[in-house]
PDB file of N, CA and C in Angstrom:
ATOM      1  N   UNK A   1    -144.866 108.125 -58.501  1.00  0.00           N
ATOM      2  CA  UNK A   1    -146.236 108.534 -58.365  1.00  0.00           C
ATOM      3  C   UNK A   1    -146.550 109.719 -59.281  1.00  0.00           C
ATOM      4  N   UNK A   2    -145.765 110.639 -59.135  1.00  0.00           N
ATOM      5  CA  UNK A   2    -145.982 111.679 -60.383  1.00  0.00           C
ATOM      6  C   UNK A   2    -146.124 111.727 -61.596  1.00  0.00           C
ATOM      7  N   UNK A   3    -145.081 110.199 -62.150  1.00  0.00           N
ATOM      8  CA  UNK A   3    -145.107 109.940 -63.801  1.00  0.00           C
ATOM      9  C   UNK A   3    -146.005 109.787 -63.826  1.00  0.00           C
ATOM     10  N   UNK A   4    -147.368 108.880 -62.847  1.00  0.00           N
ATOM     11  CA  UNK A   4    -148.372 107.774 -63.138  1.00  0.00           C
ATOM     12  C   UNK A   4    -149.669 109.028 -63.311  1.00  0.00           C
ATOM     13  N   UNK A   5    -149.624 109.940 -61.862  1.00  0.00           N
ATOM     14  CA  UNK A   5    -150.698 111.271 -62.374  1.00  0.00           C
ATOM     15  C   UNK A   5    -150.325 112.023 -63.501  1.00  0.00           C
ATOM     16  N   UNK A   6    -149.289 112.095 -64.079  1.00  0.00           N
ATOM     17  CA  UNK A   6    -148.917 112.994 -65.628  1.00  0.00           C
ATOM     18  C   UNK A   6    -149.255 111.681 -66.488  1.00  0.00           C
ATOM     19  N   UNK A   7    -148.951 110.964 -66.457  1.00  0.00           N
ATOM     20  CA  UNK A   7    -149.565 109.490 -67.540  1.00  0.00           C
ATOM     21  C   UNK A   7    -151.109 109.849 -67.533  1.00  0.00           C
ATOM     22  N   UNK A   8    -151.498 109.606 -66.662  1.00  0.00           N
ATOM     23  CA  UNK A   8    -152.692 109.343 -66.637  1.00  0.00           C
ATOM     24  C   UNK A   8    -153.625 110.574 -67.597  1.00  0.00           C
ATOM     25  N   UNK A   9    -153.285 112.195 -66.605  1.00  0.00           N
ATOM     26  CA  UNK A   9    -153.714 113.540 -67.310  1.00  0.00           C
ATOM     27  C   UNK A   9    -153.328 113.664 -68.698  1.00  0.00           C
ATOM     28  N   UNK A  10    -152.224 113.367 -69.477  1.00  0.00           N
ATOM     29  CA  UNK A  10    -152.085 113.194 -70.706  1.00  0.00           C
ATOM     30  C   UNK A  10    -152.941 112.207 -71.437  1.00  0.00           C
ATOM     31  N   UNK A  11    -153.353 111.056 -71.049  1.00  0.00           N
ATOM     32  CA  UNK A  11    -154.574 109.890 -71.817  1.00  0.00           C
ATOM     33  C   UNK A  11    -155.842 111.205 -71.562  1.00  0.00           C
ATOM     34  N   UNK A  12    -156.241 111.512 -70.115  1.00  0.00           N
ATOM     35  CA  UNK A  12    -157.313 112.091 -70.225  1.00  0.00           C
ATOM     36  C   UNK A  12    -157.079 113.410 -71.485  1.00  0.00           C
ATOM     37  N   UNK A  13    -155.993 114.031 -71.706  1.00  0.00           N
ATOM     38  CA  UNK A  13    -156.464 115.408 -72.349  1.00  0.00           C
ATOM     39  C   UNK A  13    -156.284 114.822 -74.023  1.00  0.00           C
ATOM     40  N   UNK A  14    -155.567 113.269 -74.314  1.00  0.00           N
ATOM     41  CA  UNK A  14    -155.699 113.418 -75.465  1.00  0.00           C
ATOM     42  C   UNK A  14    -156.993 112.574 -75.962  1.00  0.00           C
ATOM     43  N   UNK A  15    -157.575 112.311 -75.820  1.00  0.00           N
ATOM     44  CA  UNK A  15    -159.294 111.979 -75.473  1.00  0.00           C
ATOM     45  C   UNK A  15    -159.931 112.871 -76.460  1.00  0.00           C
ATOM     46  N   UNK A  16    -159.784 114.004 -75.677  1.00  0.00           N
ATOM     47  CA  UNK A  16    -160.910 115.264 -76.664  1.00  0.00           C
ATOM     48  C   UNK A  16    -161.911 114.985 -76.048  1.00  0.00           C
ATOM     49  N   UNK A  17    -163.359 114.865 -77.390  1.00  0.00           N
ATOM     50  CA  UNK A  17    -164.170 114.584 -76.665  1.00  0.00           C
ATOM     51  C   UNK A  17    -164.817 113.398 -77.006  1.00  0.00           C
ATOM     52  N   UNK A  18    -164.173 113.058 -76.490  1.00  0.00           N
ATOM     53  CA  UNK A  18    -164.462 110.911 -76.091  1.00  0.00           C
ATOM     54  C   UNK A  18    -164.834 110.914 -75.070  1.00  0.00           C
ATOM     55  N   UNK A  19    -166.316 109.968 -75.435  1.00  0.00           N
ATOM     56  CA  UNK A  19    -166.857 109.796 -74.298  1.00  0.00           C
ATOM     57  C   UNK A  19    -168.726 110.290 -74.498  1.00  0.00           C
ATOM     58  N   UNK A  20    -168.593 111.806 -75.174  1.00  0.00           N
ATOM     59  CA  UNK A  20    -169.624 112.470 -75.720  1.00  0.00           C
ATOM     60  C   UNK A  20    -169.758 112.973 -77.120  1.00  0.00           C
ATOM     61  N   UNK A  21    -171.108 113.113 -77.434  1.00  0.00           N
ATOM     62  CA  UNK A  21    -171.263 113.443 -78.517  1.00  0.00           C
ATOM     63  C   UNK A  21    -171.152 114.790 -78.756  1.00  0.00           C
ATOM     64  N   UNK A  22    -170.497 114.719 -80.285  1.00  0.00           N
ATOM     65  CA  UNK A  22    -170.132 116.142 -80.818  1.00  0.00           C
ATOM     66  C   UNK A  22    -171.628 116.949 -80.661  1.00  0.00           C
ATOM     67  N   UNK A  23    -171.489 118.376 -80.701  1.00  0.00           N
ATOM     68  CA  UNK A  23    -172.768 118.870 -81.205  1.00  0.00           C
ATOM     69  C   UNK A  23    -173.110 119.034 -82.462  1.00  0.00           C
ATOM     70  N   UNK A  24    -172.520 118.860 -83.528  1.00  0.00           N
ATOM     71  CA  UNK A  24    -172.185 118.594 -84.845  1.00  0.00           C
ATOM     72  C   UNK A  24    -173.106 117.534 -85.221  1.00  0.00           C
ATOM     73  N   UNK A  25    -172.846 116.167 -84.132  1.00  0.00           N
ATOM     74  CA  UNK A  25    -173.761 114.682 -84.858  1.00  0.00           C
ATOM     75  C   UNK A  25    -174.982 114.830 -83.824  1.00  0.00           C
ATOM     76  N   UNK A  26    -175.258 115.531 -82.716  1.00  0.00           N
ATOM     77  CA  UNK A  26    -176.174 115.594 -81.976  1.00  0.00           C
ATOM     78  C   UNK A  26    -177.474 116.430 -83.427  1.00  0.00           C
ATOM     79  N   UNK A  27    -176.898 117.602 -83.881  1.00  0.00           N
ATOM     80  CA  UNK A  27    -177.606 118.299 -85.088  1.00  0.00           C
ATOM     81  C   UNK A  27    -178.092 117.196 -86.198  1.00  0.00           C
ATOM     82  N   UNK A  28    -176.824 116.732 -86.665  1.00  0.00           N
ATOM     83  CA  UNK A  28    -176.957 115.530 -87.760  1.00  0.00           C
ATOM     84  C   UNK A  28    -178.522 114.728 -87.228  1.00  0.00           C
ATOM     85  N   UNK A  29    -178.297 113.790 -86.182  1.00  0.00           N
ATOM     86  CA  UNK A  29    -179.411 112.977 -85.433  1.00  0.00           C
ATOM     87  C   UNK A  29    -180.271 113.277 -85.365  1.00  0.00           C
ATOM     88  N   UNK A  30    -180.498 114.718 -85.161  1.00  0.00           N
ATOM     89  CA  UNK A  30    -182.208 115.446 -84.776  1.00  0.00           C
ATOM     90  C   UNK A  30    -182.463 115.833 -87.081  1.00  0.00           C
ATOM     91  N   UNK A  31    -181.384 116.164 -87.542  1.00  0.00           N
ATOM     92  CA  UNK A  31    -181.774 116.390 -89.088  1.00  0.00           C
ATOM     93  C   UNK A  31    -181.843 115.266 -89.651  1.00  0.00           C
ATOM     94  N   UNK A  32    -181.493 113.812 -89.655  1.00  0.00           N
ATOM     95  CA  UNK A  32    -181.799 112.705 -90.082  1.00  0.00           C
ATOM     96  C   UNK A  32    -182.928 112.419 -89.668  1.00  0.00           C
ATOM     97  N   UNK A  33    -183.669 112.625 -88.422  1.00  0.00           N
ATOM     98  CA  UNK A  33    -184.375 111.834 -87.922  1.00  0.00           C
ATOM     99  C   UNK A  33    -186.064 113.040 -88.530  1.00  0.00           C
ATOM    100  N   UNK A  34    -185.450 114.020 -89.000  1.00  0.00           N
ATOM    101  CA  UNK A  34    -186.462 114.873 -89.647  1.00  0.00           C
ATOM    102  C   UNK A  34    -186.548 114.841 -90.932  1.00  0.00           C
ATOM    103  N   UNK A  35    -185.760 113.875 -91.826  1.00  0.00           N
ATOM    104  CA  UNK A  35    -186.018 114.077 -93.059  1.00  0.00           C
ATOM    105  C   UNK A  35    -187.311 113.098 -93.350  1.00  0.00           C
ATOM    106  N   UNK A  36    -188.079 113.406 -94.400  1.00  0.00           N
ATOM    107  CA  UNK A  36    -188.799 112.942 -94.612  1.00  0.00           C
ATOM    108  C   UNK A  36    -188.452 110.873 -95.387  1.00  0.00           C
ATOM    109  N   UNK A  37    -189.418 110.668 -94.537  1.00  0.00           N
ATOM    110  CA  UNK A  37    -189.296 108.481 -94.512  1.00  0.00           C
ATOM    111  C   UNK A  37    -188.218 108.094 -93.402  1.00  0.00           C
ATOM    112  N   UNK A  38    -187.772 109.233 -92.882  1.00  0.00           N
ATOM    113  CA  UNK A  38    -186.774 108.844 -91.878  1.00  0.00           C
ATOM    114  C   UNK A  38    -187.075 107.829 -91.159  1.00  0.00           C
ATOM    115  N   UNK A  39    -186.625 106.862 -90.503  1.00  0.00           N
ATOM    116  CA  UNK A  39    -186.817 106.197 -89.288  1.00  0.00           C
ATOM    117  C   UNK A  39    -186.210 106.655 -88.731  1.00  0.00           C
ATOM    118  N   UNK A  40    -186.774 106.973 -86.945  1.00  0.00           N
ATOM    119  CA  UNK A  40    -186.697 107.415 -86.042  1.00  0.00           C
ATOM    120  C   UNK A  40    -185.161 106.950 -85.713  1.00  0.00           C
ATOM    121  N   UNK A  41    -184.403 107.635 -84.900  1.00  0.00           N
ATOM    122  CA  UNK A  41    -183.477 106.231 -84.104  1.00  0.00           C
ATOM    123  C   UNK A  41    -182.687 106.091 -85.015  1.00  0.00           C
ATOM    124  N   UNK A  42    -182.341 105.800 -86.306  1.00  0.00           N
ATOM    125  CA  UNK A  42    -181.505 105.546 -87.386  1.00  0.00           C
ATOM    126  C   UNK A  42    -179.993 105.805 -87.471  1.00  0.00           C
ATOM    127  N   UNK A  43    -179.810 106.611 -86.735  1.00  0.00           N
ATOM    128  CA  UNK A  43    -178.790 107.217 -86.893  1.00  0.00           C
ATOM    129  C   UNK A  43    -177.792 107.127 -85.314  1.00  0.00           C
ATOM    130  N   UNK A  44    -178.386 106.887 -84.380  1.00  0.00           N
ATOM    131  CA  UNK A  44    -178.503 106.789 -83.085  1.00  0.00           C
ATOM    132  C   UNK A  44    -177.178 105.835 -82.792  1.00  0.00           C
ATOM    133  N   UNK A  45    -176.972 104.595 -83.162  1.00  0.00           N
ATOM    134  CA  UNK A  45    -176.058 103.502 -83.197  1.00  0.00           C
ATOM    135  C   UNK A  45    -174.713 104.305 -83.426  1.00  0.00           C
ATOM    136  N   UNK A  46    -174.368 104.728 -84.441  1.00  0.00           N
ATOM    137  CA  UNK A  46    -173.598 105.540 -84.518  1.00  0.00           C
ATOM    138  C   UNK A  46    -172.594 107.338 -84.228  1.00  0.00           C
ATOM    139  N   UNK A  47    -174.272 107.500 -84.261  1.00  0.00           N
ATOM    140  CA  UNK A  47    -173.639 108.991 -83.581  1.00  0.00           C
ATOM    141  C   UNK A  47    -174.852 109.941 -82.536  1.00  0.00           C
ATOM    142  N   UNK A  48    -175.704 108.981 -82.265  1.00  0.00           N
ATOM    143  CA  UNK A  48    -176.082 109.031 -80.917  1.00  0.00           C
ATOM    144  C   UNK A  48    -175.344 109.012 -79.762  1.00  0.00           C
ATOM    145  N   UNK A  49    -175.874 109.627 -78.653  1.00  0.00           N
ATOM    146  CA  UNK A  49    -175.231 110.263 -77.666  1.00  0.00           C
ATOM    147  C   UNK A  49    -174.425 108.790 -76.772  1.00  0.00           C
ATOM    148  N   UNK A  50    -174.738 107.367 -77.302  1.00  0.00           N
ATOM    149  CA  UNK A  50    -174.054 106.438 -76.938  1.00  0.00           C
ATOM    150  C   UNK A  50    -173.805 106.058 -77.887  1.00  0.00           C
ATOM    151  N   UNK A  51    -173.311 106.308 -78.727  1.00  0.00           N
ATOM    152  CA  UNK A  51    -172.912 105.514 -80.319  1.00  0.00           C
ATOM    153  C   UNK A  51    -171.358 105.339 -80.245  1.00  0.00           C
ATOM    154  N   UNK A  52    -171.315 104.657 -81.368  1.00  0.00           N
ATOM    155  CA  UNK A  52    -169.740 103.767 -81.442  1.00  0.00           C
ATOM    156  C   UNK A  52    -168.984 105.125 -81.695  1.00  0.00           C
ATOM    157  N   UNK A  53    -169.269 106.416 -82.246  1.00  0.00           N
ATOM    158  CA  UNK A  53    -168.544 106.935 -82.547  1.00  0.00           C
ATOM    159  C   UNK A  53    -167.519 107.528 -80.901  1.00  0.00           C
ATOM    160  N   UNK A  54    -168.220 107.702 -80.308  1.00  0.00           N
ATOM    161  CA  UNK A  54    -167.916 108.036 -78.688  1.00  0.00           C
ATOM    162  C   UNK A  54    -167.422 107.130 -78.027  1.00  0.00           C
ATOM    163  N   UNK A  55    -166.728 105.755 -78.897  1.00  0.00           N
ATOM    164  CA  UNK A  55    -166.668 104.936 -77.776  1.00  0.00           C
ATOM    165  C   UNK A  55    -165.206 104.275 -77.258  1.00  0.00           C
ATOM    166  N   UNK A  56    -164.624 104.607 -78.603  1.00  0.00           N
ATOM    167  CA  UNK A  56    -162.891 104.091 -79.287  1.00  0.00           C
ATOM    168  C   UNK A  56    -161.972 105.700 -79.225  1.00  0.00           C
ATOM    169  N   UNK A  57    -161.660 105.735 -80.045  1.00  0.00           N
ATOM    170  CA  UNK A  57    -160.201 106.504 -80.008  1.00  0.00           C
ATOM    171  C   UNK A  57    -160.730 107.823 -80.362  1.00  0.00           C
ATOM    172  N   UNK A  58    -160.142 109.025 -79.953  1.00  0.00           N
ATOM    173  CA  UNK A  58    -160.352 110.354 -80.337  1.00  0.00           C
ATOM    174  C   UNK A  58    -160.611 110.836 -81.620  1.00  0.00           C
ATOM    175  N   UNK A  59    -159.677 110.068 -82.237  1.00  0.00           N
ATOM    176  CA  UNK A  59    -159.236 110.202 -84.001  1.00  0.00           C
ATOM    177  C   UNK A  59    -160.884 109.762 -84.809  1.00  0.00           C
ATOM    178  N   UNK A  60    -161.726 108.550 -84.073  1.00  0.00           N
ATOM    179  CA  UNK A  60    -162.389 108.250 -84.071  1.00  0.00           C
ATOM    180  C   UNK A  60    -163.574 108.973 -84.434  1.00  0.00           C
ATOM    181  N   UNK A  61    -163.715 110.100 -82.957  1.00  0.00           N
ATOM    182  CA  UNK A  61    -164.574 110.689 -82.680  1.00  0.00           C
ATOM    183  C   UNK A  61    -164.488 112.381 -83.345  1.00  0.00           C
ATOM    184  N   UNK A  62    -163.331 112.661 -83.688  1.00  0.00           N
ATOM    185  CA  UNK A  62    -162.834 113.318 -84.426  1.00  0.00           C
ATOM    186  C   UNK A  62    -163.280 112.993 -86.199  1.00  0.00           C
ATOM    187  N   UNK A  63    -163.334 112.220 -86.578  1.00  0.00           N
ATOM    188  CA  UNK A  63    -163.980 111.413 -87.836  1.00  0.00           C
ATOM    189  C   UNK A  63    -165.231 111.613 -88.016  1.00  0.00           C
ATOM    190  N   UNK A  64    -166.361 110.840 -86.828  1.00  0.00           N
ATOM    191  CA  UNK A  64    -167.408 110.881 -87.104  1.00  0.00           C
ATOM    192  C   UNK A  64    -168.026 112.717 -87.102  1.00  0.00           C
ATOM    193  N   UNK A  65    -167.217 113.048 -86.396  1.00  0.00           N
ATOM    194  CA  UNK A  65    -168.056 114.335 -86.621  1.00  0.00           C
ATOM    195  C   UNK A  65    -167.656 115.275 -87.831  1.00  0.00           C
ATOM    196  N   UNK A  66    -166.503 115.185 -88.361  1.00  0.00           N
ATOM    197  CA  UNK A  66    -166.382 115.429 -89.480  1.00  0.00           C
ATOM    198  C   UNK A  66    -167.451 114.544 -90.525  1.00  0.00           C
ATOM    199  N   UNK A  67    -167.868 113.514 -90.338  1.00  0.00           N
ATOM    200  CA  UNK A  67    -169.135 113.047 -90.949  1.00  0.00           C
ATOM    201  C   UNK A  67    -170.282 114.273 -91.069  1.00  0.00           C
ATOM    202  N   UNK A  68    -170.380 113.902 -89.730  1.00  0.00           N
ATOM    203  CA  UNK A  68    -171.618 114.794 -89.571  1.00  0.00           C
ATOM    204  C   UNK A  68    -171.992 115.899 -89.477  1.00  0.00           C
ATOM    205  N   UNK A  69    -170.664 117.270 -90.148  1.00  0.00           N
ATOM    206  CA  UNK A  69    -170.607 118.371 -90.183  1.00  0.00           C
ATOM    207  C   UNK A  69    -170.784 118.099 -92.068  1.00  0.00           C
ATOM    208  N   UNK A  70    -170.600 116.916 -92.538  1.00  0.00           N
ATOM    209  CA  UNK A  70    -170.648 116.950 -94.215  1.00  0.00           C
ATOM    210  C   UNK A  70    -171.759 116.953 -94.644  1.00  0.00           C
ATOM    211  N   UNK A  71    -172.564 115.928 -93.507  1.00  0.00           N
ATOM    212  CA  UNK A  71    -174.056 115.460 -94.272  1.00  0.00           C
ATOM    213  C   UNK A  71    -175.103 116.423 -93.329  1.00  0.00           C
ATOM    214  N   UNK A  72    -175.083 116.888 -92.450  1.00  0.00           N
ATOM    215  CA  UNK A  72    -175.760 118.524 -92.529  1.00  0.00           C
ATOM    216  C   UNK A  72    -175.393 119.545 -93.818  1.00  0.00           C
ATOM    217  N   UNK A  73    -174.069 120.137 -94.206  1.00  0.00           N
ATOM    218  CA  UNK A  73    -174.042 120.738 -95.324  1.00  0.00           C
ATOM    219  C   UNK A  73    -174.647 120.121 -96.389  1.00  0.00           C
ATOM    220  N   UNK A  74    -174.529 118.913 -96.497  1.00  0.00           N
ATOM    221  CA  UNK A  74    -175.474 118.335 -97.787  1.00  0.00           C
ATOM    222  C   UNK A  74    -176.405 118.410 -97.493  1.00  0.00           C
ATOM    223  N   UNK A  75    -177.264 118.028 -96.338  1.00  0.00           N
ATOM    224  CA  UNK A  75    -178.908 118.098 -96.085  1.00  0.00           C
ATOM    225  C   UNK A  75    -179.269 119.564 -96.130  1.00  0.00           C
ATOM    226  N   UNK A  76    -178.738 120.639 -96.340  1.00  0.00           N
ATOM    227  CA  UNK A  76    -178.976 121.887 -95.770  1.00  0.00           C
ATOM    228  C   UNK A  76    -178.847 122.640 -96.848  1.00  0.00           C
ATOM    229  N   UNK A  77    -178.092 122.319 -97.868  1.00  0.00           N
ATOM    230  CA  UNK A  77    -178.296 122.994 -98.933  1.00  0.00           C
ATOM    231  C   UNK A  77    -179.523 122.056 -99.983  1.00  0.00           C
ATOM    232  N   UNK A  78    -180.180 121.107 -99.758  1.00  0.00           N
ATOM    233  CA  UNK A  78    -181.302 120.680-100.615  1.00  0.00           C
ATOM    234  C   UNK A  78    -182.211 121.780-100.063  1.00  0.00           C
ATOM    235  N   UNK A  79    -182.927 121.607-101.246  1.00  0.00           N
ATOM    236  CA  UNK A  79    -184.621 121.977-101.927  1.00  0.00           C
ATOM    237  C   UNK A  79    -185.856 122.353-100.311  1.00  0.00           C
ATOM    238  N   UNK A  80    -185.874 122.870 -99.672  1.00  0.00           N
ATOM    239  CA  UNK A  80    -186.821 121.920 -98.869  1.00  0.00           C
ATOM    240  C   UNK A  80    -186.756 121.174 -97.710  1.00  0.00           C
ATOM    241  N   UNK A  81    -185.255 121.544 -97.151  1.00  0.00           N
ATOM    242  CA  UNK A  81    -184.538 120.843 -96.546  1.00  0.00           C
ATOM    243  C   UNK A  81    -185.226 121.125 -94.663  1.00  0.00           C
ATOM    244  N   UNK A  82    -185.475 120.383 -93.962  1.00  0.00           N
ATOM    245  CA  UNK A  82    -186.599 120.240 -92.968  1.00  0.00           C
ATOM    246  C   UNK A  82    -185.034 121.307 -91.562  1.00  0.00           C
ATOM    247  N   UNK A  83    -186.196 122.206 -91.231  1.00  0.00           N
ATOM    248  CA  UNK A  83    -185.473 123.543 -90.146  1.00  0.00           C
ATOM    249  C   UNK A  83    -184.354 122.648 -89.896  1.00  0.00           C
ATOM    250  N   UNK A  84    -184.421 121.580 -89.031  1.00  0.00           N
ATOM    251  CA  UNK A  84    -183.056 121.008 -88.565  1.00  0.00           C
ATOM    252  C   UNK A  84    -181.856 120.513 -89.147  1.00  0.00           C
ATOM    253  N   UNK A  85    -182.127 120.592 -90.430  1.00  0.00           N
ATOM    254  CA  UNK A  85    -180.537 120.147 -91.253  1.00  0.00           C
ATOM    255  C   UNK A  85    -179.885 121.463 -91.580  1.00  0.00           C
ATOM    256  N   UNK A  86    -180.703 123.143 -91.240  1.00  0.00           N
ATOM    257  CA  UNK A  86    -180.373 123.735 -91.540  1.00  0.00           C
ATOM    258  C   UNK A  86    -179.254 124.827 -91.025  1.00  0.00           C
TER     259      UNK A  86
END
């Protein structure tokens, strides 16, 4: 019984945060969805607060938000760049 509660607490802690969205792509989502011609929602499938990125493996979710810590720095250093990519 003990291996099975230490089995178990080890899946939960190597998780991270699987399950939810980074605040990293939560930023990304609200700065995509502000750039100008944006479609709304666009970005949502993926790193919306139910997106695939939250849905598979840590490494996963660990990935996408390294995404979305890149393409804020890129949106954030343009010209003009709308408050939320910033």
């Amino acid at each position: 019984m003990q291996v099975t509660r230490s089995f178990a607490l080890l899946l939960l802690c190597a998780c991270g945060a699987l399950g939810r969205q980074s605040a990293e792509c939560a930023r990304w989502v609200a700065c995509a969805d502000a750039l100008p011609g944006a479609v709304k929602g666009s970005m949502d499938a993926a790193f919306g607060p139910n997106g695939n990125c939250w849905q598979n493996m840590a490494t996963m979710a660990q990935q996408c938000t390294q995404q979305c810590k890149d393409a804020l720095a890129a949106q954030g250093a343009m010209p003009n760049a709308p408050a939320e990519c910033r």
